[in-house]
PDB file of N, CA and C in Angstrom:
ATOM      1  N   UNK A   1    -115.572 241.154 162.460  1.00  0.00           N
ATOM      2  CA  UNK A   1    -115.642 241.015 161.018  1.00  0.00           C
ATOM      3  C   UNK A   1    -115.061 239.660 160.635  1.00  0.00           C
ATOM      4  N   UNK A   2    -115.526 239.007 160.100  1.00  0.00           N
ATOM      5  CA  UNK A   2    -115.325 237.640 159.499  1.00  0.00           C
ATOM      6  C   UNK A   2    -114.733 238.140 158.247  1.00  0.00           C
ATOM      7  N   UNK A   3    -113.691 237.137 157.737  1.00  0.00           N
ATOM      8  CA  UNK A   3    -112.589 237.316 156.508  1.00  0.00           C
ATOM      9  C   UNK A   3    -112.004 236.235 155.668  1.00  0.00           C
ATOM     10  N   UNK A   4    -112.963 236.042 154.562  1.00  0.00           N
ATOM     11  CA  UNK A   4    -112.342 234.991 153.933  1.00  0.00           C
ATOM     12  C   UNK A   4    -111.683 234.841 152.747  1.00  0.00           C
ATOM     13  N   UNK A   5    -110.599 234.485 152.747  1.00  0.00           N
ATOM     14  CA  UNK A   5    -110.026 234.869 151.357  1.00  0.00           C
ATOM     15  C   UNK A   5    -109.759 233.620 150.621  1.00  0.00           C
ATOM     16  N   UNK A   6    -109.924 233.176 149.403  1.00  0.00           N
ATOM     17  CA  UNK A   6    -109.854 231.823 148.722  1.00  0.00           C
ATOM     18  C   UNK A   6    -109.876 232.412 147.463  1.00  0.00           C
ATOM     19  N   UNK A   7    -109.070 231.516 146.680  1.00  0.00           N
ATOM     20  CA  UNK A   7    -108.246 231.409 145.076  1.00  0.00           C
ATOM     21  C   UNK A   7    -108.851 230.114 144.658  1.00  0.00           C
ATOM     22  N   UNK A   8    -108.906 230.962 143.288  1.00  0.00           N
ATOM     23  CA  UNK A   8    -109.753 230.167 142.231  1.00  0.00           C
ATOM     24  C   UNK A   8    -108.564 229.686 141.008  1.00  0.00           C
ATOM     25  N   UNK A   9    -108.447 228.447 140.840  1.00  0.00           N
ATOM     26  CA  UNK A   9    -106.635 228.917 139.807  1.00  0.00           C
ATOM     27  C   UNK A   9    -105.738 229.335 140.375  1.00  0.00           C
ATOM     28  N   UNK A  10    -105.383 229.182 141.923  1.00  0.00           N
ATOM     29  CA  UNK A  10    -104.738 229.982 142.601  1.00  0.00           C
ATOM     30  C   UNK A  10    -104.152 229.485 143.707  1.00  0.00           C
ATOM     31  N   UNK A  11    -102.835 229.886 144.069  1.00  0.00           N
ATOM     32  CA  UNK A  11    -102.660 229.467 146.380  1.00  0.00           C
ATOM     33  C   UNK A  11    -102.683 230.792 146.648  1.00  0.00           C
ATOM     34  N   UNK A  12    -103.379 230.897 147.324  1.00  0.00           N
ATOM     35  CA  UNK A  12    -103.727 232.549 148.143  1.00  0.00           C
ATOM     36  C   UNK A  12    -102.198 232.393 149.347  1.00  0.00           C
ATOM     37  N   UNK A  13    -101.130 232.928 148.734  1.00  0.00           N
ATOM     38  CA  UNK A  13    -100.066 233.032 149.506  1.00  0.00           C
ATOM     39  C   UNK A  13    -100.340 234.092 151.055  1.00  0.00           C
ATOM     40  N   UNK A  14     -99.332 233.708 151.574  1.00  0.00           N
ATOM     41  CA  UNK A  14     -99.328 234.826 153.145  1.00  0.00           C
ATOM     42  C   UNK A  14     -99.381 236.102 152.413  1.00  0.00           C
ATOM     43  N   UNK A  15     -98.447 236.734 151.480  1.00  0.00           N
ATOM     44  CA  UNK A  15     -98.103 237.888 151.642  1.00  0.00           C
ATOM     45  C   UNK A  15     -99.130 238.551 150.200  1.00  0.00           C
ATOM     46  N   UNK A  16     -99.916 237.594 149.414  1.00  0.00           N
ATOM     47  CA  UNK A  16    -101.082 238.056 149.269  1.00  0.00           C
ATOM     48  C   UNK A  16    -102.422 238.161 149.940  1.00  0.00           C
ATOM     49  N   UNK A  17    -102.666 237.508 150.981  1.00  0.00           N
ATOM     50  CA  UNK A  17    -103.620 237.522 151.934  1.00  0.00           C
ATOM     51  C   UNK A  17    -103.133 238.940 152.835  1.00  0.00           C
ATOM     52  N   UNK A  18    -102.116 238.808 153.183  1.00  0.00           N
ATOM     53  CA  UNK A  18    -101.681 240.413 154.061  1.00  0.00           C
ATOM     54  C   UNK A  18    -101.886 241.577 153.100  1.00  0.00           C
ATOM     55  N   UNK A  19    -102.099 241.688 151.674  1.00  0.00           N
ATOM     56  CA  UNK A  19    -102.154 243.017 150.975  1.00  0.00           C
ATOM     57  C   UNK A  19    -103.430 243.089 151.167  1.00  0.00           C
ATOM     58  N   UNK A  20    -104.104 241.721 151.241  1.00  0.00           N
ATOM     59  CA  UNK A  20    -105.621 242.124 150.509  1.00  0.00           C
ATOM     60  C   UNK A  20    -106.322 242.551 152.139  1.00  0.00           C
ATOM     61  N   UNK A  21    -105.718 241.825 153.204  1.00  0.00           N
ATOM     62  CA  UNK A  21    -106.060 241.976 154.508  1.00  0.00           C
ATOM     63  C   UNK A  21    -105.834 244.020 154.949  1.00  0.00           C
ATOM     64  N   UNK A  22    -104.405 244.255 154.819  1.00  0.00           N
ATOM     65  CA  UNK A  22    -104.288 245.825 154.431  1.00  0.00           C
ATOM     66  C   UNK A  22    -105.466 246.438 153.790  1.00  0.00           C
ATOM     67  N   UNK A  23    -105.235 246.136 153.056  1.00  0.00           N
ATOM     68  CA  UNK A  23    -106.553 247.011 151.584  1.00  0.00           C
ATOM     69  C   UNK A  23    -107.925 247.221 152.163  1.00  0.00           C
ATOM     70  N   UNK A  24    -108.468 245.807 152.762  1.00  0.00           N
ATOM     71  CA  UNK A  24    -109.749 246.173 153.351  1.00  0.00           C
ATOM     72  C   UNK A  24    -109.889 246.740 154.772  1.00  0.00           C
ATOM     73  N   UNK A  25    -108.762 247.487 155.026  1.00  0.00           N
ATOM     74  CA  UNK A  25    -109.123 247.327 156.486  1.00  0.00           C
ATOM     75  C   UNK A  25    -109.217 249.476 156.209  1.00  0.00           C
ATOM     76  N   UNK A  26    -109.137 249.924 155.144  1.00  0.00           N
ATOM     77  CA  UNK A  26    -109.421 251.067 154.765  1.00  0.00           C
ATOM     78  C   UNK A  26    -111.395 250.931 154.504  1.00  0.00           C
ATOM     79  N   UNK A  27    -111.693 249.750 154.594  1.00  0.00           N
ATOM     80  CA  UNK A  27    -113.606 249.782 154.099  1.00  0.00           C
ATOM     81  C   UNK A  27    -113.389 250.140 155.670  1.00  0.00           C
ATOM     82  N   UNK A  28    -113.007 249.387 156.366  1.00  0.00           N
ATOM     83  CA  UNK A  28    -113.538 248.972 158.292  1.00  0.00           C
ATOM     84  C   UNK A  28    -113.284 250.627 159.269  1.00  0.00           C
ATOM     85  N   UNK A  29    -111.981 251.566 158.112  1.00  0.00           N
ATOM     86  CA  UNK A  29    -111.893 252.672 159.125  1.00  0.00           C
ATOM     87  C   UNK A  29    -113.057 253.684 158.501  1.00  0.00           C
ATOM     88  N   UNK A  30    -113.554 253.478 157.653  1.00  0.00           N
ATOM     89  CA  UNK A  30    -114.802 254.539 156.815  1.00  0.00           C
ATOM     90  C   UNK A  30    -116.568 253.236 157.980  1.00  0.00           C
ATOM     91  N   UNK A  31    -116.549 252.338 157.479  1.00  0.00           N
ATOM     92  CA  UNK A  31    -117.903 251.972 157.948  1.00  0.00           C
ATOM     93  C   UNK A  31    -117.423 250.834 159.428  1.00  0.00           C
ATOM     94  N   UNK A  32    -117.814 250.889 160.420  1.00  0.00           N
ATOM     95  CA  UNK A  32    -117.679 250.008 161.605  1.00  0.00           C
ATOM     96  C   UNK A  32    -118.392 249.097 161.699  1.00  0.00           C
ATOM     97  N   UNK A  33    -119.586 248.693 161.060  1.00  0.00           N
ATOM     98  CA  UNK A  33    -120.604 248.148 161.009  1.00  0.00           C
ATOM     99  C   UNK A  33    -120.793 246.601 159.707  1.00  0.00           C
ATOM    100  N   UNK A  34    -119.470 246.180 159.700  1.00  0.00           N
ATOM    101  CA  UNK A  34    -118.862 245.501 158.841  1.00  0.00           C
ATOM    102  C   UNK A  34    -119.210 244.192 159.403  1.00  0.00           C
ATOM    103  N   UNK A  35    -120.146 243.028 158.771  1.00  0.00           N
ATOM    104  CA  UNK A  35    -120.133 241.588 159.311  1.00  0.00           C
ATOM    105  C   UNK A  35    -119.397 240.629 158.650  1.00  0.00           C
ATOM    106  N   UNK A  36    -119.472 240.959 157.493  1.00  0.00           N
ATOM    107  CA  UNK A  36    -118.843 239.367 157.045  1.00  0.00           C
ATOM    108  C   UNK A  36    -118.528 240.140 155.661  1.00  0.00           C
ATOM    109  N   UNK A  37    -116.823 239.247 155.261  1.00  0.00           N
ATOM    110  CA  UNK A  37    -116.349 239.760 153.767  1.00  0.00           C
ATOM    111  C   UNK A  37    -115.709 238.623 153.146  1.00  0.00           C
ATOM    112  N   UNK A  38    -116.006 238.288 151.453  1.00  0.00           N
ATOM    113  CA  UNK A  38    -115.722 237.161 151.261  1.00  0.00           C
ATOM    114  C   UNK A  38    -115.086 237.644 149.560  1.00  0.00           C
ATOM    115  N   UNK A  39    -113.755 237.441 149.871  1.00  0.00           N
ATOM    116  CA  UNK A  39    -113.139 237.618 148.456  1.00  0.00           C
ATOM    117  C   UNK A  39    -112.649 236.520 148.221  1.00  0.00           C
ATOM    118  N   UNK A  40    -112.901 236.417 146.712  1.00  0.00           N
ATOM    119  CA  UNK A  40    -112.366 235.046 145.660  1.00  0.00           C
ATOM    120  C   UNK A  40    -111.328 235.976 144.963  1.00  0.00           C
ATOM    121  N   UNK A  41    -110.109 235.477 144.515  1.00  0.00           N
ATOM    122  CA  UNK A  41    -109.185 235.970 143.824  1.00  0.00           C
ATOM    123  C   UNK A  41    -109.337 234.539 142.509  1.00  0.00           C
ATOM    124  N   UNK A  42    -108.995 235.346 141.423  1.00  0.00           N
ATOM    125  CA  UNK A  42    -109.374 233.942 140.217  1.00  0.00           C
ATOM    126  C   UNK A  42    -107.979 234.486 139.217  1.00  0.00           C
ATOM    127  N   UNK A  43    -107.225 233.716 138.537  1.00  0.00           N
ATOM    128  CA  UNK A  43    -106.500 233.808 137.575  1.00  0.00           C
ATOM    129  C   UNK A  43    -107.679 232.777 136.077  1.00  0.00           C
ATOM    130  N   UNK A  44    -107.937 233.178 135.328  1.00  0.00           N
ATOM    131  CA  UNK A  44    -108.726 232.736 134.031  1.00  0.00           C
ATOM    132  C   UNK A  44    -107.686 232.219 132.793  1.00  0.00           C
ATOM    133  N   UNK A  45    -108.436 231.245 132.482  1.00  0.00           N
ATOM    134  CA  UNK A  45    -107.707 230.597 131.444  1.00  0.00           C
ATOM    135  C   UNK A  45    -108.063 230.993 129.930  1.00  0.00           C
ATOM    136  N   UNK A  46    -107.693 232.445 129.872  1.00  0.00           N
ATOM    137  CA  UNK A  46    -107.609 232.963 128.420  1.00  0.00           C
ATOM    138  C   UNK A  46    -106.524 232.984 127.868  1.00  0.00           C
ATOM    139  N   UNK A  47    -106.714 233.270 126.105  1.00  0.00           N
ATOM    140  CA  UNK A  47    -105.625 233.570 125.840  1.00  0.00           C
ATOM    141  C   UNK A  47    -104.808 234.971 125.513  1.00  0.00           C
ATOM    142  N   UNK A  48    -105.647 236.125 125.738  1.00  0.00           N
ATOM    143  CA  UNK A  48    -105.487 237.264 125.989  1.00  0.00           C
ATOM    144  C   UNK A  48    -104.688 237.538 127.266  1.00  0.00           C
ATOM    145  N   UNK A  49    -103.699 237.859 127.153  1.00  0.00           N
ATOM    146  CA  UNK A  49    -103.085 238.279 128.931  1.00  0.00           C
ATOM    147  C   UNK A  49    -103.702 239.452 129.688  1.00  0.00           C
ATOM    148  N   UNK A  50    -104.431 240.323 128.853  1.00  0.00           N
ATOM    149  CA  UNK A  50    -105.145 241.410 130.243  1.00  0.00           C
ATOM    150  C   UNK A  50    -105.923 240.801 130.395  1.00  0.00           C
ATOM    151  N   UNK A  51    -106.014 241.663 131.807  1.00  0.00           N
ATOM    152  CA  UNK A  51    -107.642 241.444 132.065  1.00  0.00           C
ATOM    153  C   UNK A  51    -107.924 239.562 132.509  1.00  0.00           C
ATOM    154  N   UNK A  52    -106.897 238.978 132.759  1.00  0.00           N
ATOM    155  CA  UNK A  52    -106.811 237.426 133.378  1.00  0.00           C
ATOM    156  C   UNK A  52    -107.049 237.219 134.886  1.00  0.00           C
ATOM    157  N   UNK A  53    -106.518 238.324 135.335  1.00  0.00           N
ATOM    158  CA  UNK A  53    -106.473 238.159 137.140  1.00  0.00           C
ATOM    159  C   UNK A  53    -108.354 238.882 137.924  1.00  0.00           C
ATOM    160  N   UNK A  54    -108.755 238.157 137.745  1.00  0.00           N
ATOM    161  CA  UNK A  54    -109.665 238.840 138.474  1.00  0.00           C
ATOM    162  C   UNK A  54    -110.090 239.011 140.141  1.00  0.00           C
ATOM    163  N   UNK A  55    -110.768 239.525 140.524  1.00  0.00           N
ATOM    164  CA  UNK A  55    -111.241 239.614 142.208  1.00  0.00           C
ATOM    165  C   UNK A  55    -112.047 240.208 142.548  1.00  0.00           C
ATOM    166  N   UNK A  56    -112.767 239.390 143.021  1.00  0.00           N
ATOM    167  CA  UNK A  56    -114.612 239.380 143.599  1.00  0.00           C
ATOM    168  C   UNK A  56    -114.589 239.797 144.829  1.00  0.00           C
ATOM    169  N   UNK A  57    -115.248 241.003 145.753  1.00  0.00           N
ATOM    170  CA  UNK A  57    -115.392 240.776 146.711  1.00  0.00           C
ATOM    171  C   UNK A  57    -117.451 240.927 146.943  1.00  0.00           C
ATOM    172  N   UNK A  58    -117.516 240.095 148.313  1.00  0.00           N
ATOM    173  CA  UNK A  58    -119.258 240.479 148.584  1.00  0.00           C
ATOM    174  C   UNK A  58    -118.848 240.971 150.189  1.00  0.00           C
ATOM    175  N   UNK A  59    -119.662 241.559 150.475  1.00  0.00           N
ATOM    176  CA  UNK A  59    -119.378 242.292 151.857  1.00  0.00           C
ATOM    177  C   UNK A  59    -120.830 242.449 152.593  1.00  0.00           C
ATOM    178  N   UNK A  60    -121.082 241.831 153.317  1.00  0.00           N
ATOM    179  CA  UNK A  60    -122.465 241.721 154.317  1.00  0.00           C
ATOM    180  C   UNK A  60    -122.271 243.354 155.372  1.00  0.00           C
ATOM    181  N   UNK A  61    -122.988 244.316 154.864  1.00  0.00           N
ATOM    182  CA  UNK A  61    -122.906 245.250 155.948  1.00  0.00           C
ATOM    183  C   UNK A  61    -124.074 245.160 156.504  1.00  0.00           C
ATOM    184  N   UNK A  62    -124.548 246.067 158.074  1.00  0.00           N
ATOM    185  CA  UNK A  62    -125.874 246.302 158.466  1.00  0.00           C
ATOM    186  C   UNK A  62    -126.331 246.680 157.776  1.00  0.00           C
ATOM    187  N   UNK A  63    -127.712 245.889 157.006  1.00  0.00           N
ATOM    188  CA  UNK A  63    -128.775 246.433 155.871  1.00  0.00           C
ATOM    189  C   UNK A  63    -128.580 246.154 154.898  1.00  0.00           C
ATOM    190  N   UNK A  64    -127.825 245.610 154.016  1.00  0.00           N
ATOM    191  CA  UNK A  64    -127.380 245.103 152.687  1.00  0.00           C
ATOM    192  C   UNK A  64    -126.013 244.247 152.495  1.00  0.00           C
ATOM    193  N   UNK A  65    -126.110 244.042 151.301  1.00  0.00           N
ATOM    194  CA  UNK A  65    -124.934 243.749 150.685  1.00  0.00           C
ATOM    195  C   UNK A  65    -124.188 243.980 149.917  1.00  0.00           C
ATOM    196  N   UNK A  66    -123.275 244.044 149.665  1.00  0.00           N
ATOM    197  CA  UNK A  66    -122.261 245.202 148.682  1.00  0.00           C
ATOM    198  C   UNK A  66    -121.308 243.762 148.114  1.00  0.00           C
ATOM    199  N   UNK A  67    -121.184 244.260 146.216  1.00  0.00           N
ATOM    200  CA  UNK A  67    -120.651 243.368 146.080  1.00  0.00           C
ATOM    201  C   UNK A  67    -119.712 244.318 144.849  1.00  0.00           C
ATOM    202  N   UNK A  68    -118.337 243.890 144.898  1.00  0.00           N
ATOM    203  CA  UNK A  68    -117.542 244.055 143.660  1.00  0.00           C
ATOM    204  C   UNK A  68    -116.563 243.432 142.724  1.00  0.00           C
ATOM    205  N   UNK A  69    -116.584 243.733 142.125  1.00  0.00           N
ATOM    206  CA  UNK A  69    -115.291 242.550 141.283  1.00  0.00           C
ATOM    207  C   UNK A  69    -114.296 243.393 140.060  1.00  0.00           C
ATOM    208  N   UNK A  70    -113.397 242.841 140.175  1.00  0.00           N
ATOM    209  CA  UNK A  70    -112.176 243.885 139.138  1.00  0.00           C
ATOM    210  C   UNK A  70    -111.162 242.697 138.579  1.00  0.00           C
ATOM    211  N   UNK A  71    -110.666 243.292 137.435  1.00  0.00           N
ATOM    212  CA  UNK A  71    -110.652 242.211 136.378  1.00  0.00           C
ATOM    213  C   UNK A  71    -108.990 243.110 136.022  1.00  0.00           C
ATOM    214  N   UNK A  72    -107.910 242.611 135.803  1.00  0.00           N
ATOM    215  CA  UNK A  72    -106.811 243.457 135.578  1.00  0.00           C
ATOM    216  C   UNK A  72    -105.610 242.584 135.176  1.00  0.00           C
ATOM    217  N   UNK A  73    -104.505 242.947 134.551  1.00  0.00           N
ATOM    218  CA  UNK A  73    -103.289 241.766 134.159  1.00  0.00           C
ATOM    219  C   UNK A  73    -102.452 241.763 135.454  1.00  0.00           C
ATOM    220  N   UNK A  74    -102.488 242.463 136.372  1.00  0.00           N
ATOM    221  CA  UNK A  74    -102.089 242.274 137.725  1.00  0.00           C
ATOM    222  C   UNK A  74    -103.125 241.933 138.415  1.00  0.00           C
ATOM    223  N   UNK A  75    -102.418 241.160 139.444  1.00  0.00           N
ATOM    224  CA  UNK A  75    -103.777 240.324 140.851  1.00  0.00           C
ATOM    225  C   UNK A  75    -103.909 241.973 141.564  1.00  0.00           C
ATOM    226  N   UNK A  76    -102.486 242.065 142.069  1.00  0.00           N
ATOM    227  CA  UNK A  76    -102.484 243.368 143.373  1.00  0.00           C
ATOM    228  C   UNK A  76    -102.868 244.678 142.344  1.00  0.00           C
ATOM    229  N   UNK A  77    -102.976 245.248 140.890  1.00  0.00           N
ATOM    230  CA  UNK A  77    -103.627 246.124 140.888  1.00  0.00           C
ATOM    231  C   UNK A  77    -105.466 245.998 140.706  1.00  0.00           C
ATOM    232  N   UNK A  78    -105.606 244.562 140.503  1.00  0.00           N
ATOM    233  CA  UNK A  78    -107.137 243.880 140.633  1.00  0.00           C
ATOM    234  C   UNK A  78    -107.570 244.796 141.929  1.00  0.00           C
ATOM    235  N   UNK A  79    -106.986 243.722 142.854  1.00  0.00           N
ATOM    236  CA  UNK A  79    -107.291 244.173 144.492  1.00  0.00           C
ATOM    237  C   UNK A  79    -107.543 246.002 144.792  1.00  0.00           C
ATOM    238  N   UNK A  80    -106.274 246.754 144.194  1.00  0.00           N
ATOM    239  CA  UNK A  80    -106.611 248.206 144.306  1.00  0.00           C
ATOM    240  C   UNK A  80    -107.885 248.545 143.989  1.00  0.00           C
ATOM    241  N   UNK A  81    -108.109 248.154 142.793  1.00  0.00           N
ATOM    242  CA  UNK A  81    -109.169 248.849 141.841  1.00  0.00           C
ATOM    243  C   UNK A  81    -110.708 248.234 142.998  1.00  0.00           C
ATOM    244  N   UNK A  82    -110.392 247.063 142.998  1.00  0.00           N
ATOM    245  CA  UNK A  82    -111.779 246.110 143.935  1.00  0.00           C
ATOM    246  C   UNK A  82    -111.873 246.731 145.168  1.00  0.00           C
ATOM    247  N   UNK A  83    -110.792 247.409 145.863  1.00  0.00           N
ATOM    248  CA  UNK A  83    -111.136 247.971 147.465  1.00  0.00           C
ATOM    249  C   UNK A  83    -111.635 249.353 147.029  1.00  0.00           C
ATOM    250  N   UNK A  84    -110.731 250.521 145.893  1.00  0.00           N
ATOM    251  CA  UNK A  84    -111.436 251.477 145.756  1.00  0.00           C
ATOM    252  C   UNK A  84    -112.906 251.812 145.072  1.00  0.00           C
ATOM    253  N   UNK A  85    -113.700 250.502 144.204  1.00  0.00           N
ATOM    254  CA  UNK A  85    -115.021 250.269 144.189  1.00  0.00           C
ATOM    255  C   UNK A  85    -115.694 249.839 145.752  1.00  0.00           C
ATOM    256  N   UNK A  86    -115.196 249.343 146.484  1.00  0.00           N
ATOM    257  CA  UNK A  86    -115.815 249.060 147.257  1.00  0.00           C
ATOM    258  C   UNK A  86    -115.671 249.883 148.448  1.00  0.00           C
ATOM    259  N   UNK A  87    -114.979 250.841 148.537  1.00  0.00           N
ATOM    260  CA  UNK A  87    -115.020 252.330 149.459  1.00  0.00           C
ATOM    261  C   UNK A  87    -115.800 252.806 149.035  1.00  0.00           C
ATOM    262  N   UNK A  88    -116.312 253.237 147.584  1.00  0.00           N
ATOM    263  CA  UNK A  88    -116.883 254.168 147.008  1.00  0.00           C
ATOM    264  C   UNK A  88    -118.436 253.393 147.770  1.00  0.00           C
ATOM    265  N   UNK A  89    -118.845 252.022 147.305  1.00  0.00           N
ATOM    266  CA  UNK A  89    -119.688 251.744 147.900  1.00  0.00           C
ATOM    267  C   UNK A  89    -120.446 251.710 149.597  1.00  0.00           C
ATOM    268  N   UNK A  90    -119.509 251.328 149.966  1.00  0.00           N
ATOM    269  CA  UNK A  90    -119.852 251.483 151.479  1.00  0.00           C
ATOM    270  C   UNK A  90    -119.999 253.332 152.057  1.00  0.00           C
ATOM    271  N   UNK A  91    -119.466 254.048 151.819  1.00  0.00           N
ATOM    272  CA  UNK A  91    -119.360 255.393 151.696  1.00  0.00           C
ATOM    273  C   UNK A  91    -120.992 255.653 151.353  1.00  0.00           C
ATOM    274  N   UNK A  92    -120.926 255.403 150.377  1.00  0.00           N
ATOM    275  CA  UNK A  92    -122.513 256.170 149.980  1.00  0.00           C
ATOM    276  C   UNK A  92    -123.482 255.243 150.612  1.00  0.00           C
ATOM    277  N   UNK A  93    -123.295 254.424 151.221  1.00  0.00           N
ATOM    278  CA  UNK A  93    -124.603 253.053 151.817  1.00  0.00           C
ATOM    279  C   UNK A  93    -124.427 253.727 153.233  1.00  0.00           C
ATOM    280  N   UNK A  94    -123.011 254.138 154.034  1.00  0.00           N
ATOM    281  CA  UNK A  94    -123.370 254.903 155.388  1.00  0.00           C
ATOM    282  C   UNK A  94    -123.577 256.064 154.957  1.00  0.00           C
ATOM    283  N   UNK A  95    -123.758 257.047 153.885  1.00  0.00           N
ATOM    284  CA  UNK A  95    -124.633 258.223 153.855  1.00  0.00           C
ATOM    285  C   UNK A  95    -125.652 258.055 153.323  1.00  0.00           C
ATOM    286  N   UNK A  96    -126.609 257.590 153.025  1.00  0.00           N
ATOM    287  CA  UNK A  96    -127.274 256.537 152.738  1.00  0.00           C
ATOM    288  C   UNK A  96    -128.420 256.172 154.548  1.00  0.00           C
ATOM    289  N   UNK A  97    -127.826 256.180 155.291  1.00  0.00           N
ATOM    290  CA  UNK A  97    -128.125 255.328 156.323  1.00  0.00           C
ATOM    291  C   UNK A  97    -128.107 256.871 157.333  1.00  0.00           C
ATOM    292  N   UNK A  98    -127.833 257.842 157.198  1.00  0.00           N
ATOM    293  CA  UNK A  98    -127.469 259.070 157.776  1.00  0.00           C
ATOM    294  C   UNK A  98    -128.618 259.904 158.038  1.00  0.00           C
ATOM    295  N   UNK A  99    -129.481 260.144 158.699  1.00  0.00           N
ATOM    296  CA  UNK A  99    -130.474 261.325 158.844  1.00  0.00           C
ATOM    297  C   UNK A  99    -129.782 262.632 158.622  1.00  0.00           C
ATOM    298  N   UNK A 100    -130.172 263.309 157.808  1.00  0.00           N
ATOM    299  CA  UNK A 100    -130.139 264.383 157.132  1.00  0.00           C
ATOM    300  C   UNK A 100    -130.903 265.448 157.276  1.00  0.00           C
ATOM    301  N   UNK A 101    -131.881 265.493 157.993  1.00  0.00           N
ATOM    302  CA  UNK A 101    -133.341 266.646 158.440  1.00  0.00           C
ATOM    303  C   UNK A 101    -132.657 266.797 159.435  1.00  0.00           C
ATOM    304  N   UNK A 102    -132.931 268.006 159.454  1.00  0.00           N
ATOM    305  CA  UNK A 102    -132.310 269.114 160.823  1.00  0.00           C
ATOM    306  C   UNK A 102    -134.141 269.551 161.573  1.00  0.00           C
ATOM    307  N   UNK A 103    -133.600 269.819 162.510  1.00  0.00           N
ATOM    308  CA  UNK A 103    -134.817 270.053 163.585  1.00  0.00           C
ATOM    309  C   UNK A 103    -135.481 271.756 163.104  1.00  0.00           C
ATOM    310  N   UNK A 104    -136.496 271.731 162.657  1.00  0.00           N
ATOM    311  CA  UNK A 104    -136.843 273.248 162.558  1.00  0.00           C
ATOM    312  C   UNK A 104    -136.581 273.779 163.715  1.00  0.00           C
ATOM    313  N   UNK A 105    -135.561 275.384 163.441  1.00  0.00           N
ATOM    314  CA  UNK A 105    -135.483 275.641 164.948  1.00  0.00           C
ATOM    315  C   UNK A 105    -136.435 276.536 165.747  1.00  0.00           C
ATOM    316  N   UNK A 106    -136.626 276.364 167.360  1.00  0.00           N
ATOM    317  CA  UNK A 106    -137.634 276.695 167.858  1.00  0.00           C
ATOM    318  C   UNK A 106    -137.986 277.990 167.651  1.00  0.00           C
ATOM    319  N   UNK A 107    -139.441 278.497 167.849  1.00  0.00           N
ATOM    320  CA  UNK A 107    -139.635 279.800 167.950  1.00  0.00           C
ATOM    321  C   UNK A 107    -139.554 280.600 169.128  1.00  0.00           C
ATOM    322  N   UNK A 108    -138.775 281.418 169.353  1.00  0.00           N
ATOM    323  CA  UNK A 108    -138.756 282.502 169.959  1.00  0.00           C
ATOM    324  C   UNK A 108    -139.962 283.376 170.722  1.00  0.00           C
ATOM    325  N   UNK A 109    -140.626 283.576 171.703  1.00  0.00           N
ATOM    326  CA  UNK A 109    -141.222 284.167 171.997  1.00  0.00           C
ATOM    327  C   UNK A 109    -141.600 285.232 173.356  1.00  0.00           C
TER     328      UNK A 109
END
């Protein structure tokens, strides 16, 4: 799995790169099939204080792409909200990907 993390308005510190590194590694124990993940973390220049910290992630799985973004007055509850959209997604894309028909069973004779 390739992992890139980069700040927009931002220094993507160690010990924010290790939460966000944590956080996704709950997508990797639900789907194995994980190629490439690319989160932007952005602080915005409003003058409203919610809703300033935002975080994008796009996620290349086998067969698509999954993308989310969460918008919050905290970075690290951004990140929560952005990994639990993006469980929800990958979740339903490997059931989704799941054969579901059962074998009629044989006849008896």
């Amino acid at each position: 799995m390739n992992l890139t993390i980069s700040g927009h308005h931002l220094e993507v510190t160690p010990a924010l790169r290790s939460y966000v590194t944590t956080k996704l590694d709950r997508i990797v124990r639900h789907f194995d099939q994980v190629v490439d993940v690319k989160v932007l973390l952005t602080v915005e220049k409003q003058k409203e204080k919610e809703r300033r910290q935002r975080a994008e992630c796009n996620i290349h799985v086998k067969g698509s792409d999954l993308f989310a973004e969460s918008a919050h007055a905290d970075l690290y509850a951004a990140v929560d909200d952005l990994v639990d959209k993006l469980d929800r997604q990958v979740v339903r894309h490997k059931d989704r990907l799941q054969n579901h028909h059962h074998e009629a069973p044989k006849r008896l004779m």
